[in-house]
Protein backbone atom coordinates (compact mmCIF):
# COMPACT_ATOMS: atom_id res chain seq x y z
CA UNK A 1 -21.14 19.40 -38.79
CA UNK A 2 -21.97 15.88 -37.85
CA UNK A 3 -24.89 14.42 -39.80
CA UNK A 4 -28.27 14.05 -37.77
CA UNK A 5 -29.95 10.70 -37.08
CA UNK A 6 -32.61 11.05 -39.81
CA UNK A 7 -29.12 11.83 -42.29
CA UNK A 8 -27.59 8.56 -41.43
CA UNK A 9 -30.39 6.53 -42.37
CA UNK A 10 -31.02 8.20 -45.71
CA UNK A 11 -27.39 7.29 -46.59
CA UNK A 12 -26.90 3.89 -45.56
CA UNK A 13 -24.06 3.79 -47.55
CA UNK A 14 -22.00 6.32 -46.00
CA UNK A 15 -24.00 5.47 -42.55
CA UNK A 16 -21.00 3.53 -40.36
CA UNK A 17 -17.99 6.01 -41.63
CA UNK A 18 -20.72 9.14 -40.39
CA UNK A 19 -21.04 6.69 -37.06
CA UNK A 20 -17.44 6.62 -36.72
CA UNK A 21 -16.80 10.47 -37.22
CA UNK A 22 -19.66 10.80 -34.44
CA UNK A 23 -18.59 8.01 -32.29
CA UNK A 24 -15.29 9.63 -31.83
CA UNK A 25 -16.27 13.11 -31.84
CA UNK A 26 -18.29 11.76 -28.74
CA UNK A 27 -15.33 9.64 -27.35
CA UNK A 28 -12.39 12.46 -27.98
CA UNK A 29 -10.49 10.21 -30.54
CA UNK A 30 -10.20 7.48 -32.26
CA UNK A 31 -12.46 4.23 -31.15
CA UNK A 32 -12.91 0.98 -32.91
CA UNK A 33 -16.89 0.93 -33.26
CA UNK A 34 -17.22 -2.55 -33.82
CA UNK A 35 -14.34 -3.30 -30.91
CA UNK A 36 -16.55 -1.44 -28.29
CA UNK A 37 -19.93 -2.98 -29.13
CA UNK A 38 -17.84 -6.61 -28.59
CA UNK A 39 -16.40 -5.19 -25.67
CA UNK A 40 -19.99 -3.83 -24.18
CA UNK A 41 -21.53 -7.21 -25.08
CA UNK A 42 -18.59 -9.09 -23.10
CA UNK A 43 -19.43 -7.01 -20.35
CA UNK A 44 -23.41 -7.43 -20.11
CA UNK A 45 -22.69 -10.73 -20.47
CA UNK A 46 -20.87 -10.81 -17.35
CA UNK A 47 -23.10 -8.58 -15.06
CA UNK A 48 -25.92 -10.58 -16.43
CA UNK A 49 -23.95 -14.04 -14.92
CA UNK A 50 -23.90 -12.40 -11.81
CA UNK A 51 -27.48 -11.01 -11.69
CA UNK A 52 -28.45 -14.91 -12.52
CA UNK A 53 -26.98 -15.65 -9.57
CA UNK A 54 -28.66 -13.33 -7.45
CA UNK A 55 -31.96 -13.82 -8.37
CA UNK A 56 -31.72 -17.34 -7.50
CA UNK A 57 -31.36 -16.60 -4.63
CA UNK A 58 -34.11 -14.90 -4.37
CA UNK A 59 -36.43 -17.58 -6.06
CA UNK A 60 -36.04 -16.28 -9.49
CA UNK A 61 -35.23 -19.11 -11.48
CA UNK A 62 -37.63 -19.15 -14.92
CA UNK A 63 -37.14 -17.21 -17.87
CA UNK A 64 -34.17 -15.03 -18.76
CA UNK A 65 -32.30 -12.59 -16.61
CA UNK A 66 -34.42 -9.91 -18.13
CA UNK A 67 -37.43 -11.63 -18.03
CA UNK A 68 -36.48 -12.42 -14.06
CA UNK A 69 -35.59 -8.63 -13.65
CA UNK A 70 -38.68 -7.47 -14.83
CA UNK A 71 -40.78 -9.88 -12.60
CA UNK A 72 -38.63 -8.24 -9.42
CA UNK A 73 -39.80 -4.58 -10.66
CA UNK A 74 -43.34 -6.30 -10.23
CA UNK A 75 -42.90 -7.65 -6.91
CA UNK A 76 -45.22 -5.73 -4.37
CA UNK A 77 -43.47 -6.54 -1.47
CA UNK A 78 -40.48 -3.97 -2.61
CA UNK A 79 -42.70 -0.99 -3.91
CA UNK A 80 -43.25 2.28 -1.76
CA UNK A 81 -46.67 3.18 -1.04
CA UNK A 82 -47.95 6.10 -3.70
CA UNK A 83 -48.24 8.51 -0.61
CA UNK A 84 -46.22 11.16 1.41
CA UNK A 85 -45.14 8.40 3.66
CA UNK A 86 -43.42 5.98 0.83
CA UNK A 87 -41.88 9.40 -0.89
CA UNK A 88 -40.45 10.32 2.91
CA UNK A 89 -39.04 6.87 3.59
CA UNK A 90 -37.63 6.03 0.12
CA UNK A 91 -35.70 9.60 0.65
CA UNK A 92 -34.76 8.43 3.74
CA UNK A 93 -32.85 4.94 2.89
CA UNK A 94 -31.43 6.51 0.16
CA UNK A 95 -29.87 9.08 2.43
CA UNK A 96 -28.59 6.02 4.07
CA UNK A 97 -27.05 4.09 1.51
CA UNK A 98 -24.80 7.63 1.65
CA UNK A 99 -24.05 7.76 5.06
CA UNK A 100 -22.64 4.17 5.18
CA UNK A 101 -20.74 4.86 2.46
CA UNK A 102 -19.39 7.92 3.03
CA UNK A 103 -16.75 6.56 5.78
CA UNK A 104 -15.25 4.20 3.00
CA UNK A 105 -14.76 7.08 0.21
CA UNK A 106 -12.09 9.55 2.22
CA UNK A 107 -9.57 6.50 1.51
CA UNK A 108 -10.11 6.36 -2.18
CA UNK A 109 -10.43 9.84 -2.87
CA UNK A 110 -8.19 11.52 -0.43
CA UNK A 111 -10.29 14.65 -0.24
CA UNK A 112 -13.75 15.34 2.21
CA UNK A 113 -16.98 14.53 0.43
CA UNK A 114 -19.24 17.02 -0.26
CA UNK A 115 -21.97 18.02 1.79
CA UNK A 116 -24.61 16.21 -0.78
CA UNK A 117 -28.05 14.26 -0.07
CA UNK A 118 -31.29 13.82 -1.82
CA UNK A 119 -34.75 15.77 -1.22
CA UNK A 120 -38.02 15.31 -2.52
CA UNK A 121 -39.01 17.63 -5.26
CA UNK A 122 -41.48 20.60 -4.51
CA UNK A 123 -45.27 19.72 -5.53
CA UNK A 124 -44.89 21.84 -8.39
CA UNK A 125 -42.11 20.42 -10.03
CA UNK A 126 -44.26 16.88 -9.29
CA UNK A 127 -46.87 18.41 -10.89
CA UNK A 128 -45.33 19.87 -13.92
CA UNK A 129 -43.60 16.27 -14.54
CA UNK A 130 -40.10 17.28 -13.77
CA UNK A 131 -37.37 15.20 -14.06
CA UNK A 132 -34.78 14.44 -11.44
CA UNK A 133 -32.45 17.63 -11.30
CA UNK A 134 -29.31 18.49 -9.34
CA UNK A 135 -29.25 21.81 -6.92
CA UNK A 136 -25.93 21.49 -4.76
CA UNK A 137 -25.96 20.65 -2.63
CA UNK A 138 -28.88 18.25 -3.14
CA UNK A 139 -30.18 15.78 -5.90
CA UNK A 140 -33.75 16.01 -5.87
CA UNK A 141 -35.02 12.21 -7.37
CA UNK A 142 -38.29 12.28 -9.07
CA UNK A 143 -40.56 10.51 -7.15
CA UNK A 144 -43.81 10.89 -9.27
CA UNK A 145 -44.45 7.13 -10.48
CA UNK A 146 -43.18 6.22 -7.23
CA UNK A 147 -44.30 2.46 -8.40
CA UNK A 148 -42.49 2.14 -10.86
CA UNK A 149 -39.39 2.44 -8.86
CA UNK A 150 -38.35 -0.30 -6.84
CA UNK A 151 -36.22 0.40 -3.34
CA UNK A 152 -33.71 -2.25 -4.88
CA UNK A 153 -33.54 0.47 -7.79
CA UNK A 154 -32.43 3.81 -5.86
CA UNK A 155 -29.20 2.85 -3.67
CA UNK A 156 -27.55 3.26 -7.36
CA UNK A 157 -29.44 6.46 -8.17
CA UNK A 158 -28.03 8.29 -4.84
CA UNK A 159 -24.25 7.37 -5.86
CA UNK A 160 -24.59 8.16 -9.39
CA UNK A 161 -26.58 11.66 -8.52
CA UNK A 162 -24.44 12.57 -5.42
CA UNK A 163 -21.44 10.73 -4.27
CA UNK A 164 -18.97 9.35 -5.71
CA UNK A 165 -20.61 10.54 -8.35
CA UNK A 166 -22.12 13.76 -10.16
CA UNK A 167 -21.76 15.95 -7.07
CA UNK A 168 -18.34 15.10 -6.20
CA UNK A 169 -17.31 15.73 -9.88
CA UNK A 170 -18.80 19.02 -9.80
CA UNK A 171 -16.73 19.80 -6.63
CA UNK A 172 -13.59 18.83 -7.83
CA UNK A 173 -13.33 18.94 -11.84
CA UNK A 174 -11.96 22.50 -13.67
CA UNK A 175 -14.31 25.10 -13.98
CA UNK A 176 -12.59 26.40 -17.22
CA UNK A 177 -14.90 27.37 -19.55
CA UNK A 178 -13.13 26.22 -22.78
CA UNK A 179 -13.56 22.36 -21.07
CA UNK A 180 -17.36 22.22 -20.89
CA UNK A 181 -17.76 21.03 -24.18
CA UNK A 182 -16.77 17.67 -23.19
CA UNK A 183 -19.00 17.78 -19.69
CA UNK A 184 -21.70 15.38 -21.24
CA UNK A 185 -19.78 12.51 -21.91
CA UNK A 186 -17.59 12.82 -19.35
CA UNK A 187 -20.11 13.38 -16.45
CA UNK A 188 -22.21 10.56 -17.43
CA UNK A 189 -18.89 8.22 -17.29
CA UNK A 190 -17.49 9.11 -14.56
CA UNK A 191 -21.01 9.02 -12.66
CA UNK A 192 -21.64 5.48 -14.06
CA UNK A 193 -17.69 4.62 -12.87
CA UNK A 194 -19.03 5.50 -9.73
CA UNK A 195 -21.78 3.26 -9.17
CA UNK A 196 -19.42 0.29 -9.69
CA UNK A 197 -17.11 2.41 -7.19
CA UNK A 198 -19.86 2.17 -4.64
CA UNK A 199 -20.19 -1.73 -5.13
CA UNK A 200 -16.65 -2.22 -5.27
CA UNK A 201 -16.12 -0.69 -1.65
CA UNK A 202 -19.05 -2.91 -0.30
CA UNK A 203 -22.23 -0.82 -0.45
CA UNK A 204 -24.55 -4.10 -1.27
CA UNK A 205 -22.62 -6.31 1.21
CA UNK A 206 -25.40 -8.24 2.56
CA UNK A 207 -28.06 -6.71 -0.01
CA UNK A 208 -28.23 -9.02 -2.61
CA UNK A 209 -31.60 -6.88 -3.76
CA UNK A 210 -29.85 -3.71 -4.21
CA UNK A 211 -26.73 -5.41 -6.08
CA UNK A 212 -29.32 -6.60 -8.58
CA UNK A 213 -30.84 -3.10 -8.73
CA UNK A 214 -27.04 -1.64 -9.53
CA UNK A 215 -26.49 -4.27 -11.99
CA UNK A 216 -29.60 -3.57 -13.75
CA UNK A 217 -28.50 0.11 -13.94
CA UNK A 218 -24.82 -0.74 -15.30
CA UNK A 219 -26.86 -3.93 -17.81
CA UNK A 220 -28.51 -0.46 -19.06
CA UNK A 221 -25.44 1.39 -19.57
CA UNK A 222 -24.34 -1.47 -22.05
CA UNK A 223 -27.07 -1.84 -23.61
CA UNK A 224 -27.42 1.53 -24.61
CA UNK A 225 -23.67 0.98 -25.90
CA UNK A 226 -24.46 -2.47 -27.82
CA UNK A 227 -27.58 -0.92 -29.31
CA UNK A 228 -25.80 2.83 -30.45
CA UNK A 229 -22.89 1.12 -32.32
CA UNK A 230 -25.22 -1.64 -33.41
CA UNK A 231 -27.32 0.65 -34.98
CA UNK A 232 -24.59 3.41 -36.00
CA UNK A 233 -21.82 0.93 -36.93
CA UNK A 234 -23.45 -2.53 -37.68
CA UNK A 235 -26.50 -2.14 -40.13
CA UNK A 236 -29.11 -2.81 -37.18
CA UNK A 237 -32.75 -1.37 -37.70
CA UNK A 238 -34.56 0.28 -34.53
CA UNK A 239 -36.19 -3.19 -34.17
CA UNK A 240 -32.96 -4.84 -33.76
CA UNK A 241 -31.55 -2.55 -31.52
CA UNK A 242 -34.72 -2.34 -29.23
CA UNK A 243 -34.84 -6.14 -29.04
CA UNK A 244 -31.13 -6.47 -27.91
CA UNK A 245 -31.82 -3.83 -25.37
CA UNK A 246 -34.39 -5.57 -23.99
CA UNK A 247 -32.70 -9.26 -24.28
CA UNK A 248 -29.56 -7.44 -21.84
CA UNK A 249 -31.44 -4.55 -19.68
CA UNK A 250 -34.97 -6.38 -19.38
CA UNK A 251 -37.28 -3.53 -17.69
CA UNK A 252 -36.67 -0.22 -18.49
CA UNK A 253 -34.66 2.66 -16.34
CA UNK A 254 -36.75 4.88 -14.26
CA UNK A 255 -36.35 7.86 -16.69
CA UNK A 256 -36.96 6.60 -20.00
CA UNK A 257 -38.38 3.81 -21.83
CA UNK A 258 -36.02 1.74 -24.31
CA UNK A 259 -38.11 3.08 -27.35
CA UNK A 260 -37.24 7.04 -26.20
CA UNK A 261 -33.84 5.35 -26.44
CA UNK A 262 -33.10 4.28 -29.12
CA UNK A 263 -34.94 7.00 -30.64
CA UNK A 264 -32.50 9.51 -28.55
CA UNK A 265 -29.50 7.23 -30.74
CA UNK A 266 -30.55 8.11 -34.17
CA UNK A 267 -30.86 11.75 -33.11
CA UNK A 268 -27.39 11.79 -31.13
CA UNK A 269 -25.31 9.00 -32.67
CA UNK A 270 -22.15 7.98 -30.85
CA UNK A 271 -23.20 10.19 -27.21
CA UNK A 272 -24.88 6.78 -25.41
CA UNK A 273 -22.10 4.55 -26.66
CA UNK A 274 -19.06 6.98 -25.32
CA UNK A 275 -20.64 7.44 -21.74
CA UNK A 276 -20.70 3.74 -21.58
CA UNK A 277 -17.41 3.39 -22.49
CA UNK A 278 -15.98 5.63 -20.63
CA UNK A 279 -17.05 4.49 -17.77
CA UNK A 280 -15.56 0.65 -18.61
CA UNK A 281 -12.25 2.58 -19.57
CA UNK A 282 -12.02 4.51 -15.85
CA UNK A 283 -12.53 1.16 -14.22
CA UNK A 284 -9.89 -0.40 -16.73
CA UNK A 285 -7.18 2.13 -16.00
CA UNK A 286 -7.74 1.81 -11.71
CA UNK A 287 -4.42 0.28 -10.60
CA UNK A 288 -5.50 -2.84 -8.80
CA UNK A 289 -3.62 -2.07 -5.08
CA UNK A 290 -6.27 0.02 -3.50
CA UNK A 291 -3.75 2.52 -2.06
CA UNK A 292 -3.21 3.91 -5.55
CA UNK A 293 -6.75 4.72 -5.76
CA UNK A 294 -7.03 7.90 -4.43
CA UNK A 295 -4.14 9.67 -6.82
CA UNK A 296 -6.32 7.47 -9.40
CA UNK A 297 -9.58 9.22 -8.83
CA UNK A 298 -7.71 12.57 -8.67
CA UNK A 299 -5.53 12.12 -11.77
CA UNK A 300 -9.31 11.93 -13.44
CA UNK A 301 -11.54 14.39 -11.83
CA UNK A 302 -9.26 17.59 -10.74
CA UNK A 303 -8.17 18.27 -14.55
CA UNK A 304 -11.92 17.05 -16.13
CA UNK A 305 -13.88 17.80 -18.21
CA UNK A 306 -11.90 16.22 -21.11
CA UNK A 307 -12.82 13.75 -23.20
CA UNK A 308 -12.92 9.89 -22.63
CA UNK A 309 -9.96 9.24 -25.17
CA UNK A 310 -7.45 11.08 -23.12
CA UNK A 311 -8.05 9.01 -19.91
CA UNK A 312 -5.27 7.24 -20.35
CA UNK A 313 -2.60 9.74 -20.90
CA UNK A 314 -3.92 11.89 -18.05
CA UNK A 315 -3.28 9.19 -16.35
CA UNK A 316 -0.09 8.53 -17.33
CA UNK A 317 1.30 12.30 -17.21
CA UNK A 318 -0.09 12.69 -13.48
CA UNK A 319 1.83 9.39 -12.44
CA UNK A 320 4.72 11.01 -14.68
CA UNK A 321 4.68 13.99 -12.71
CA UNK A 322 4.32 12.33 -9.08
């Protein structure tokens, strides 16, 4: 049994090899802890470039990208009203980020979407506090601190909840019981894979608002990587590993503050840093023609759940076997 967060700091001297057993538990083999946590930071890096960009165009030009994120999240002029009416219409252009993209995903998939959308939650799950939960065929997005969630923000919530994301994985993966195991890590990659999916096949063409919001979603993802093996594989305290999240995220995601994350970390070393990182592996194994991307996409979803590690030789035995 792997050794629980509160283990790993009691022992700081056997802390990174108990990391490494988790890491690649998580991952489905064996990962180079420090390796990834370059890689992630390579990659924030890079998204963070591009959201400087962005935000200069908008007027943003003080202060870090984080700092410059978190002023956006401020900025009135792109908050729904707290009422029925701002919970209707944020629905609503959500639903149609979908339907433009749908038309574009039939090519890279080779398969009909599935009939998916988002809904508002009942009151009572608003007034119990629930959190965003998937019923197919619908993601219903929790909509309760409406303000706090930007209309840049959500464009990347409807991919990653519906399509090409979770719902189209749950269509198409195994439903072979001995496989679930791995469903975690594996859901949460390919769902993040599929947010850059969605940008990749134009959904923010002409939105430079909502290609900051995905890129603040995706600077999340790698900061939760950068701040799991930082912590797990590198020495860091919580402090540490709080302050680089905020230094490469800036404001935090909709469903949890960066202080319930790193927390989550130390209590499931290895999980955060393996979605992340599968996700960057998908998009690293994608043959660069488009036309190969629809095998692609199949070669990863019709025999998943598996684990991250064994991307690449799926991969390889479906193209053997073509």
């Amino acid at each position: 049994m792997l050794a629980s967060g509160a283990a790993l700091l009691a022992s700081p001297a056997g802390a990174a090899e108990t990391y490494a057993a988790a890491l690649a538990t998580a991952w489905g083999g064996p990962i180079d802890a420090r390796a990834a946590h370059r890689q992630a930071l390579v990659e924030a890096r890079r998204l963070q470039v591009r959201a400087d960009v962005l935000l200069r165009g908008q007027g943003l030009v003080r202060g870090t990208v984080a700092e410059r994120i978190g002023a956006l999240f401020a900025d009135p002029r792109f908050l729904y009203p707290d009422d029925d009416a701002g919970r209707d219409r944020a629905v609503a252009e959500m639903n149609g980020r979908l339907a433009a993209l749908r038309p574009k995903l039939a090519g890279v998939f080779g398969v009909a979407m599935p009939a998916a959308e988002v809904r508002r939650m009942s009151p009572a799950d608003v007034a119990r506090g629930r959190g965003g939960y998937r019923e197919p065929p619908a993601y219903y997005v929790d909509l309760k601190a409406i303000r706090e969630r930007p209309a840049w923000t959500l464009p990347s919530v409807a991919f990653h909840e519906t399509v090409p994301g979770h719902a189209l994985q749950a269509t198409l993966q195994s439903s072979d019981p001995a496989k679930q195991s791995y469903l975690g890590v594996y859901s949460e990659a390919w769902a993040t894979y599929a947010e850059q999916l969605a940008a990749d096949l134009g959904a923010y063409a002409g939105d430079p608002l909502g290609e900051i919001g995905d890129l603040h979603w995706r600077l999340f993802r790698m900061a939760r990587v950068v701040a799991d093996t930082g912590l797990g594989a590198l020495g860091w305290s919580a402090e540490r590993a709080l302050a680089a999240m905020r230094d490469l995220q800036g404001h935090a995601i909709a469903f949890a503050t960066i202080e319930a994350d790193v927390a989550r970390m130390g209590r499931q070393p290895g999980t955060y840093a393996a979605q992340g990182l599968g996700a960057l592996e998908i998009a690293r194994l994608r043959p660069k023609p488009r036309a190969g991307w629809a095998h692609f996409h199949r070669a990863i979803l019709a025999d998943g759940p598996f684990p991250c590690g064994m991307f690449a030789a799926v991969v390889r035995a479906r193209e053997s076997a073509r």
